[in-house]
C-alpha atoms as a PDB file:
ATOM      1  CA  UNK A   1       6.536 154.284 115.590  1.00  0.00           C
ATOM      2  CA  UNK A   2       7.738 150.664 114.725  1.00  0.00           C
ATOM      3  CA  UNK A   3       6.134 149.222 110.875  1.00  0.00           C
ATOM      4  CA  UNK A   4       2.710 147.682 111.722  1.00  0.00           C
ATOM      5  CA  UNK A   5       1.067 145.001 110.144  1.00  0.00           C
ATOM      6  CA  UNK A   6      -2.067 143.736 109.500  1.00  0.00           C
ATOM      7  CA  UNK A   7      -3.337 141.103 111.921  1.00  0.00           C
ATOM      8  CA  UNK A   8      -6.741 138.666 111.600  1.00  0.00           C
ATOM      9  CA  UNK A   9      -7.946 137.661 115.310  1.00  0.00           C
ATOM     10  CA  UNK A  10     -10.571 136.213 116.238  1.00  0.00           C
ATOM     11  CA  UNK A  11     -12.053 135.390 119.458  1.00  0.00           C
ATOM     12  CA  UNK A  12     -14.766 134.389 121.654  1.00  0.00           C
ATOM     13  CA  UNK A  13     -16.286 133.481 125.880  1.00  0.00           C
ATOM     14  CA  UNK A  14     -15.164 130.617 127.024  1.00  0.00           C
ATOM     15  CA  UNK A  15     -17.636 127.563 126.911  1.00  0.00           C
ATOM     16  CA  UNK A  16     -20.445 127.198 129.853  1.00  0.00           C
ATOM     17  CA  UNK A  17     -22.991 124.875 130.558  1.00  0.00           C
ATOM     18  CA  UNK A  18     -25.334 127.690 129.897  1.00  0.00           C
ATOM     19  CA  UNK A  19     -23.547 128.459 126.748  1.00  0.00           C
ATOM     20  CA  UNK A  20     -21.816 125.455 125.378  1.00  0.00           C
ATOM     21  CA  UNK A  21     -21.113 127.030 121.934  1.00  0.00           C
ATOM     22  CA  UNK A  22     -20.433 130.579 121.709  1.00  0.00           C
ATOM     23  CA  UNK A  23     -20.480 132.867 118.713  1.00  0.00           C
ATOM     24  CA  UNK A  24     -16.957 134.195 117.072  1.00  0.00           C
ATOM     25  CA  UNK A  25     -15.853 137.909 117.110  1.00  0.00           C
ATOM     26  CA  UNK A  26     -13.400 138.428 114.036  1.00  0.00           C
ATOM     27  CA  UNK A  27     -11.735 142.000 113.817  1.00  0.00           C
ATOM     28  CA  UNK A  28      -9.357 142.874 112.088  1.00  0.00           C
ATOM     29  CA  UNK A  29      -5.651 144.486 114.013  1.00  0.00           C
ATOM     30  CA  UNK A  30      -2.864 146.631 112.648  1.00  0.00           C
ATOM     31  CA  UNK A  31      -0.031 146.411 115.532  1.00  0.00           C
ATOM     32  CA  UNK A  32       3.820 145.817 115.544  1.00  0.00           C
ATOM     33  CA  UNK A  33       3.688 142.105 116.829  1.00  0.00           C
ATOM     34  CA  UNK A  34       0.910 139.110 117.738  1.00  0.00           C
ATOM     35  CA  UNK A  35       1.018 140.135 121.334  1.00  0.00           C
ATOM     36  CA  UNK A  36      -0.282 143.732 120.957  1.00  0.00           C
ATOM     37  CA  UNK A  37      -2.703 142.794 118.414  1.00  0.00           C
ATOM     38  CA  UNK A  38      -4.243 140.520 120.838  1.00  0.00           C
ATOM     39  CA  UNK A  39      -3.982 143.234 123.581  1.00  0.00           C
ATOM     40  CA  UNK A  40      -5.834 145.615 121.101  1.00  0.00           C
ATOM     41  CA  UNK A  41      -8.570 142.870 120.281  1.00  0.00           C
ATOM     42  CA  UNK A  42      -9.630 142.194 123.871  1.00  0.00           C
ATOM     43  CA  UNK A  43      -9.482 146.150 124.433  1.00  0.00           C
ATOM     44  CA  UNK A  44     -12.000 146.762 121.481  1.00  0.00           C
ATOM     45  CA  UNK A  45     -14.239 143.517 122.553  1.00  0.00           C
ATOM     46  CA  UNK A  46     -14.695 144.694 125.934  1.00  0.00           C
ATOM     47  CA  UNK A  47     -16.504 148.288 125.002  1.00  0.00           C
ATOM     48  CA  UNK A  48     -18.422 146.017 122.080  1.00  0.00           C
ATOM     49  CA  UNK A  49     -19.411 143.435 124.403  1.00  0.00           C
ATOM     50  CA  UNK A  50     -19.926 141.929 127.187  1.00  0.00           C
ATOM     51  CA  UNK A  51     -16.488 139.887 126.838  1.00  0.00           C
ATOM     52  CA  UNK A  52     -13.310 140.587 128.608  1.00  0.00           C
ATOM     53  CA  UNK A  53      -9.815 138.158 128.833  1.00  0.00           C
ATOM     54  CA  UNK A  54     -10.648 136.953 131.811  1.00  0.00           C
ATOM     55  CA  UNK A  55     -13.772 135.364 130.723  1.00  0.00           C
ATOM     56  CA  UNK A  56     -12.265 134.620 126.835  1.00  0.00           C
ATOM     57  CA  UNK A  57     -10.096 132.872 124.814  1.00  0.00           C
ATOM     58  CA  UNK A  58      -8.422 133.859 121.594  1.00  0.00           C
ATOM     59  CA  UNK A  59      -9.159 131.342 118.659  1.00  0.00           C
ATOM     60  CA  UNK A  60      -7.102 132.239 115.906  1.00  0.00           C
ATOM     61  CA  UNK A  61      -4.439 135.065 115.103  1.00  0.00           C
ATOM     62  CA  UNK A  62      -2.743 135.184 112.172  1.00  0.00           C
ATOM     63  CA  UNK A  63      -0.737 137.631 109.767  1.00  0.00           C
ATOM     64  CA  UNK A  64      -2.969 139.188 107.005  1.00  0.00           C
ATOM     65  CA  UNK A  65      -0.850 139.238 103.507  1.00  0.00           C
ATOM     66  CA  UNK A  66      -1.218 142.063 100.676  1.00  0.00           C
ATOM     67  CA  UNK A  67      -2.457 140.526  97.112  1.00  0.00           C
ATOM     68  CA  UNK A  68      -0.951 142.492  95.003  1.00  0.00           C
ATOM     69  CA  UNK A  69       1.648 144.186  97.188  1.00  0.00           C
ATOM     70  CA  UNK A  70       4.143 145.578  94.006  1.00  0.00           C
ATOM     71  CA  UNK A  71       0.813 147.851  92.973  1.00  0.00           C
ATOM     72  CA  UNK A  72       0.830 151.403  94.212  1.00  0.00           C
ATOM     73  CA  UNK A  73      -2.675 152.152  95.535  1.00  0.00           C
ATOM     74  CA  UNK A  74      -4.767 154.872  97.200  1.00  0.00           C
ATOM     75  CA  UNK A  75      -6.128 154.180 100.629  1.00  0.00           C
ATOM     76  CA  UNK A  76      -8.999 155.750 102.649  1.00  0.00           C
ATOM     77  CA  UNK A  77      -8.480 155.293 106.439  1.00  0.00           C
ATOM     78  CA  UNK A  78     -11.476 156.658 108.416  1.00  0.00           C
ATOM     79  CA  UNK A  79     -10.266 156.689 112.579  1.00  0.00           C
ATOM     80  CA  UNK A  80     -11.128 157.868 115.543  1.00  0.00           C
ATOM     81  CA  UNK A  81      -8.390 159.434 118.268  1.00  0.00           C
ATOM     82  CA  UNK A  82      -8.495 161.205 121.570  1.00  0.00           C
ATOM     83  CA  UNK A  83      -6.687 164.631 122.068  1.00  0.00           C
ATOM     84  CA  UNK A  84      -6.500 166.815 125.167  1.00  0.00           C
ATOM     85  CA  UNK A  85      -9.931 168.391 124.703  1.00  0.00           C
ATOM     86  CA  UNK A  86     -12.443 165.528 123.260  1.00  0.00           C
ATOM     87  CA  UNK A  87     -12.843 163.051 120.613  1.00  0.00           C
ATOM     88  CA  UNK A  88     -12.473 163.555 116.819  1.00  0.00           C
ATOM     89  CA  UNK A  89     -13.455 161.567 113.640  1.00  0.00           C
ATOM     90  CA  UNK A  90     -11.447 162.013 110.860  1.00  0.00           C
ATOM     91  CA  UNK A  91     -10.827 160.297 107.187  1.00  0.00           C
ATOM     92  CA  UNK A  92      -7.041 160.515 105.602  1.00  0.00           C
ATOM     93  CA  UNK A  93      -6.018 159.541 102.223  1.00  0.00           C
ATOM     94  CA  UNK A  94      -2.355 157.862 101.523  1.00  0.00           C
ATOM     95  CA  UNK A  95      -0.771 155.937  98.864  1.00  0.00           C
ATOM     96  CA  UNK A  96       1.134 152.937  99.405  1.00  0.00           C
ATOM     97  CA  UNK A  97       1.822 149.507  98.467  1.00  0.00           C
ATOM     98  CA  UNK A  98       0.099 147.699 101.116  1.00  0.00           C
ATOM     99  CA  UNK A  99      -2.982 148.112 103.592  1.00  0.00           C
ATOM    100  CA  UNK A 100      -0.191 148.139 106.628  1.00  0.00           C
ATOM    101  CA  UNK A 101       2.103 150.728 105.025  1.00  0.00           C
ATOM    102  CA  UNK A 102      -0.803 152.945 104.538  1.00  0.00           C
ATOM    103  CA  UNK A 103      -1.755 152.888 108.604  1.00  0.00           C
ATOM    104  CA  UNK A 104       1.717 153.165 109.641  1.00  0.00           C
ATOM    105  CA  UNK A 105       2.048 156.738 107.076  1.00  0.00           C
ATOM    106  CA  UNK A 106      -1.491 157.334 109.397  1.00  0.00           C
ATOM    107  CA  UNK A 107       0.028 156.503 113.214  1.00  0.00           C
ATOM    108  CA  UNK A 108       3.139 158.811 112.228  1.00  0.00           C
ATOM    109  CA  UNK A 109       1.275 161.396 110.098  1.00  0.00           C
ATOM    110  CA  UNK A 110      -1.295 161.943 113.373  1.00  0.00           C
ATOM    111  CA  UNK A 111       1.810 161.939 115.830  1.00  0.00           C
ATOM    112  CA  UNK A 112       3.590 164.601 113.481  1.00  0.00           C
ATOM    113  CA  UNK A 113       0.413 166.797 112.898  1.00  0.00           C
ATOM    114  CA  UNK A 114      -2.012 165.986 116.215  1.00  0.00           C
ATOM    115  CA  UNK A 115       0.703 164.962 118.687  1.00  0.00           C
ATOM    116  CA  UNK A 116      -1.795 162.352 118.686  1.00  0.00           C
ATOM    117  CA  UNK A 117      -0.435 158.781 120.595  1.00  0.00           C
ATOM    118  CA  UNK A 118      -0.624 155.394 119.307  1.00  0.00           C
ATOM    119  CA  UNK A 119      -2.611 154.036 122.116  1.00  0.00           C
ATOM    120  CA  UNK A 120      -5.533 156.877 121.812  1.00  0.00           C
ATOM    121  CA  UNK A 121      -5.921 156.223 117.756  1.00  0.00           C
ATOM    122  CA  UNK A 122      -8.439 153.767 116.869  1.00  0.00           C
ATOM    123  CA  UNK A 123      -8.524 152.642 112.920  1.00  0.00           C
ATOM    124  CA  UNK A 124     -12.510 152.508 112.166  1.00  0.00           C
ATOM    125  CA  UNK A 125     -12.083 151.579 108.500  1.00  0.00           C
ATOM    126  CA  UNK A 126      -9.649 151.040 105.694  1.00  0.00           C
ATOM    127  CA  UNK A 127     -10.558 150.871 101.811  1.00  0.00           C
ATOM    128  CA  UNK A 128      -8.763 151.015  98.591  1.00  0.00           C
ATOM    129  CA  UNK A 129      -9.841 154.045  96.566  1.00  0.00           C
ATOM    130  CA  UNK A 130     -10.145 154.320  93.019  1.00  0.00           C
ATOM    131  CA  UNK A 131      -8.406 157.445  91.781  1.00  0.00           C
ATOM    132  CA  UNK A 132     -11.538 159.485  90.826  1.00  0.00           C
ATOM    133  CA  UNK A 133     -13.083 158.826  94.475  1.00  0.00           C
ATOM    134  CA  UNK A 134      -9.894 160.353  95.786  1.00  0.00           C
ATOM    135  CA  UNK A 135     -10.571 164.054  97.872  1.00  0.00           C
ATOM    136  CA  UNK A 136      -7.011 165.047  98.838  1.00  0.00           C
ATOM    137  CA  UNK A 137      -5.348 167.287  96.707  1.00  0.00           C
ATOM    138  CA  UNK A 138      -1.863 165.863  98.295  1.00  0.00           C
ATOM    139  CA  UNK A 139      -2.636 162.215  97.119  1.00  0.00           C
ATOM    140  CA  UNK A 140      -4.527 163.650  93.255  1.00  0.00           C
ATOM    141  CA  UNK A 141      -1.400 165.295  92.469  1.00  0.00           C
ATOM    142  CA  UNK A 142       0.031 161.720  91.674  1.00  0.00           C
ATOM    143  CA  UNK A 143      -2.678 161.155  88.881  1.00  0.00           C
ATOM    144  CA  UNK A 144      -1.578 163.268  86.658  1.00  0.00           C
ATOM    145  CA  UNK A 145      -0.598 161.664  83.235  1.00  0.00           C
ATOM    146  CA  UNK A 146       2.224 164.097  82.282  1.00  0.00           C
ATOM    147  CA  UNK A 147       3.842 163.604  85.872  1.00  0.00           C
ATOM    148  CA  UNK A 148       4.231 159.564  85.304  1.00  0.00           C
ATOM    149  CA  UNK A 149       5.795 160.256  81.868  1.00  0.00           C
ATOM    150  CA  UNK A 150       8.010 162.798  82.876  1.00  0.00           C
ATOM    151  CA  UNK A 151       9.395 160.537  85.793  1.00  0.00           C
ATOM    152  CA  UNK A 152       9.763 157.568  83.365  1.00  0.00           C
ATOM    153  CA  UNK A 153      12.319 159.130  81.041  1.00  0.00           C
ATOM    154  CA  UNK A 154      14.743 159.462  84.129  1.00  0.00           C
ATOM    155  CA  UNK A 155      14.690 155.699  84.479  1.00  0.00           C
ATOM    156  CA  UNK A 156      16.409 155.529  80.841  1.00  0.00           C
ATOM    157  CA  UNK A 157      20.081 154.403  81.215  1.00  0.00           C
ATOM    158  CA  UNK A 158      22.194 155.692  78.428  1.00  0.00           C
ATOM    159  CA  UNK A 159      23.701 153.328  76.349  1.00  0.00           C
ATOM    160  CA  UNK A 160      27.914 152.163  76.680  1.00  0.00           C
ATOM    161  CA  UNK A 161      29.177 154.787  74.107  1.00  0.00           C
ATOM    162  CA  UNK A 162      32.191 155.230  72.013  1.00  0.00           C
ATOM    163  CA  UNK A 163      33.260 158.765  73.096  1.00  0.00           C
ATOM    164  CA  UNK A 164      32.397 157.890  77.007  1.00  0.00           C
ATOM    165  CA  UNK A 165      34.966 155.222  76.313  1.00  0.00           C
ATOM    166  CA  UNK A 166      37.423 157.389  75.138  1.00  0.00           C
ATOM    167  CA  UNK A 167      36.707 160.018  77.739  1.00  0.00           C
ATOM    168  CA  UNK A 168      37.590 157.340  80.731  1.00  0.00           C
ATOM    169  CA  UNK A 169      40.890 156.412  78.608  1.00  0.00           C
ATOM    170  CA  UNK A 170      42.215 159.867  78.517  1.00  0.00           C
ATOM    171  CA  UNK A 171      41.567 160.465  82.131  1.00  0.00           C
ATOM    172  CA  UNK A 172      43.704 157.201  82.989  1.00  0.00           C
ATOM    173  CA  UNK A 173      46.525 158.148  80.553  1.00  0.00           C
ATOM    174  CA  UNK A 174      46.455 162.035  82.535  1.00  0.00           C
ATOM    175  CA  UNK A 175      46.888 159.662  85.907  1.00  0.00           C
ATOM    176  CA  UNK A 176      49.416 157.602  84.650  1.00  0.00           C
ATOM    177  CA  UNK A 177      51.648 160.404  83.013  1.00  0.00           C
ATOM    178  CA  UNK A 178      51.134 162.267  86.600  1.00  0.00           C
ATOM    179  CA  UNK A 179      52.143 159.249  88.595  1.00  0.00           C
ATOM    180  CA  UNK A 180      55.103 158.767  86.075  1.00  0.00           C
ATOM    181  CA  UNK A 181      56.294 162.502  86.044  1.00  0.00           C
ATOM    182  CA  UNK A 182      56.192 162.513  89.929  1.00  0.00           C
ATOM    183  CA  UNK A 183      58.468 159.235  89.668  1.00  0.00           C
ATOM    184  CA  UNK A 184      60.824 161.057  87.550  1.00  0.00           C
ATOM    185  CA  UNK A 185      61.169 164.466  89.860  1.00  0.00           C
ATOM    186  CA  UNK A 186      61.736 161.822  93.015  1.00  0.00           C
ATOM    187  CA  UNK A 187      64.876 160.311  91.054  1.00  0.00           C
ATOM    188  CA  UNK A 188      66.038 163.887  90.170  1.00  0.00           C
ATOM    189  CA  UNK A 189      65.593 164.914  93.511  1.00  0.00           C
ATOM    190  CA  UNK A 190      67.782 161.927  94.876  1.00  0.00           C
ATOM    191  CA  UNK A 191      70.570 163.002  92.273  1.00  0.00           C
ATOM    192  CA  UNK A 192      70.622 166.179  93.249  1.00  0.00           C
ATOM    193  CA  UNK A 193      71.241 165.062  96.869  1.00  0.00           C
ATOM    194  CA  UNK A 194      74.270 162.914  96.001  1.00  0.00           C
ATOM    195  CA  UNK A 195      75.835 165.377  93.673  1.00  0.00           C
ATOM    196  CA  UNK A 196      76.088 168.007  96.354  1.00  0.00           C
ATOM    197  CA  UNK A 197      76.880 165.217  98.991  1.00  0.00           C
ATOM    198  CA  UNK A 198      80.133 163.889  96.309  1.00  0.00           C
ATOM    199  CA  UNK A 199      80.582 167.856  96.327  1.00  0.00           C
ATOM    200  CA  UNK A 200      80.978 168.462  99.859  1.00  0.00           C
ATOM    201  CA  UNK A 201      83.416 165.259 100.418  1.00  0.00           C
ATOM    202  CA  UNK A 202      85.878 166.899  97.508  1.00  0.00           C
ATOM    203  CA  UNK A 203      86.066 170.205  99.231  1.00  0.00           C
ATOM    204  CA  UNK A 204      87.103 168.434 102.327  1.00  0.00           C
ATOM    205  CA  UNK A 205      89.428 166.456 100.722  1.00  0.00           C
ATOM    206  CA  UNK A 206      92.940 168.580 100.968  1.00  0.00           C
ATOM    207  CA  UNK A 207      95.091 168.283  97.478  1.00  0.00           C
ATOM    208  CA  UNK A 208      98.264 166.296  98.341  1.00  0.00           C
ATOM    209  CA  UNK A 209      96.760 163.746 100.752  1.00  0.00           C
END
């Protein structure tokens, strides 16, 4: 399930002789792109009214922004799906920082639990919920005090100290002093070699020649 977003569209019949000026329909769309939230519009406008593509036009569509989207909130989404054996109501709680974030937890927390589709979901109602409205014990376990204290000291970075100085110091002296002790063996090792090479060419060489 791609991110949605929040979508304003608003539509109405085309104009007639009989009905030179009809009335707008605003609703309000949470769908990946423009294109499927005008889909989804003329799909809920035809069981509302009498209204259908064919016979409308779409007058505006345009991208809904969050307010104050670096604010964690609580959100009440009351829906409506389809599963193999009827039609159920339901109302889920969430917390996110925007309206759209909060549906899209919704579409993938009702595929997860419901193996319920995206097409068969239908978002009646979303609200922000003060935090002593909230039912859920999943989203209340977030407003406790101690809990937001208690995850604050973690975010404390600990001060450029003297002894965690010294303590990077004496691991690059231990390097160094390994890379210069395995210098050291390699020349040995080379010496060796030529000693018992200059020791093999005097053994072949016969005395007298």
């Amino acid at each position: 399930m791609k991110t949605l977003r929040e979508y304003k569209v608003v539509g109405r019949l085309l104009p007639s002789a009989k009905n030179p000026a009809p009335p707008l329909y605003r609703m309000r769309i949470f769908a990946p792109n423009h294109v499927v939230a005008k889909s989804r519009f003329w799909y809920f406008v035809s069981q509302l009214r009498k209204m259908k593509k064919a016979s409308g036009e779409i007058v505006y569509c345009g991208l809904v922004h969050e307010k104050s989207p670096l604010k964690v909130k609580n959100f009440g989404i009351w829906l409506r799906y389809d599963s193999r054996s009827g039609t159920h109501n339901m109302y889920r709680e969430y917390r996110d920082l925007t309206t759209s974030g909060a549906v899209t937890q919704c579409y993938r927390d009702m595929g997860a639990r419901h193996r319920a589709r995206a097409h068969a979901i239908q978002i009646m109602k979303v609200q922000i919920i003060p935090a002593n409205k909230c039912r859920r014990p999943a989203i209340k376990q977030f407003h406790v005090t101690e809990l937001y204290r208690a995850a604050l000291q973690q975010k404390h970075i600990r001060r450029f100290q003297r002894c965690a100085k010294l303590r990077l110091s004496q691991v690059r002296r231990t390097f160094w002093c390994l890379s210069v002790a395995a210098k050291i063996l390699t020349c040995c090792g080379w010496l060796l070699r030529c000693s018992f090479w200059l020791l093999g060419l005097l053994v072949q060489v016969k005395p007298g020649t």
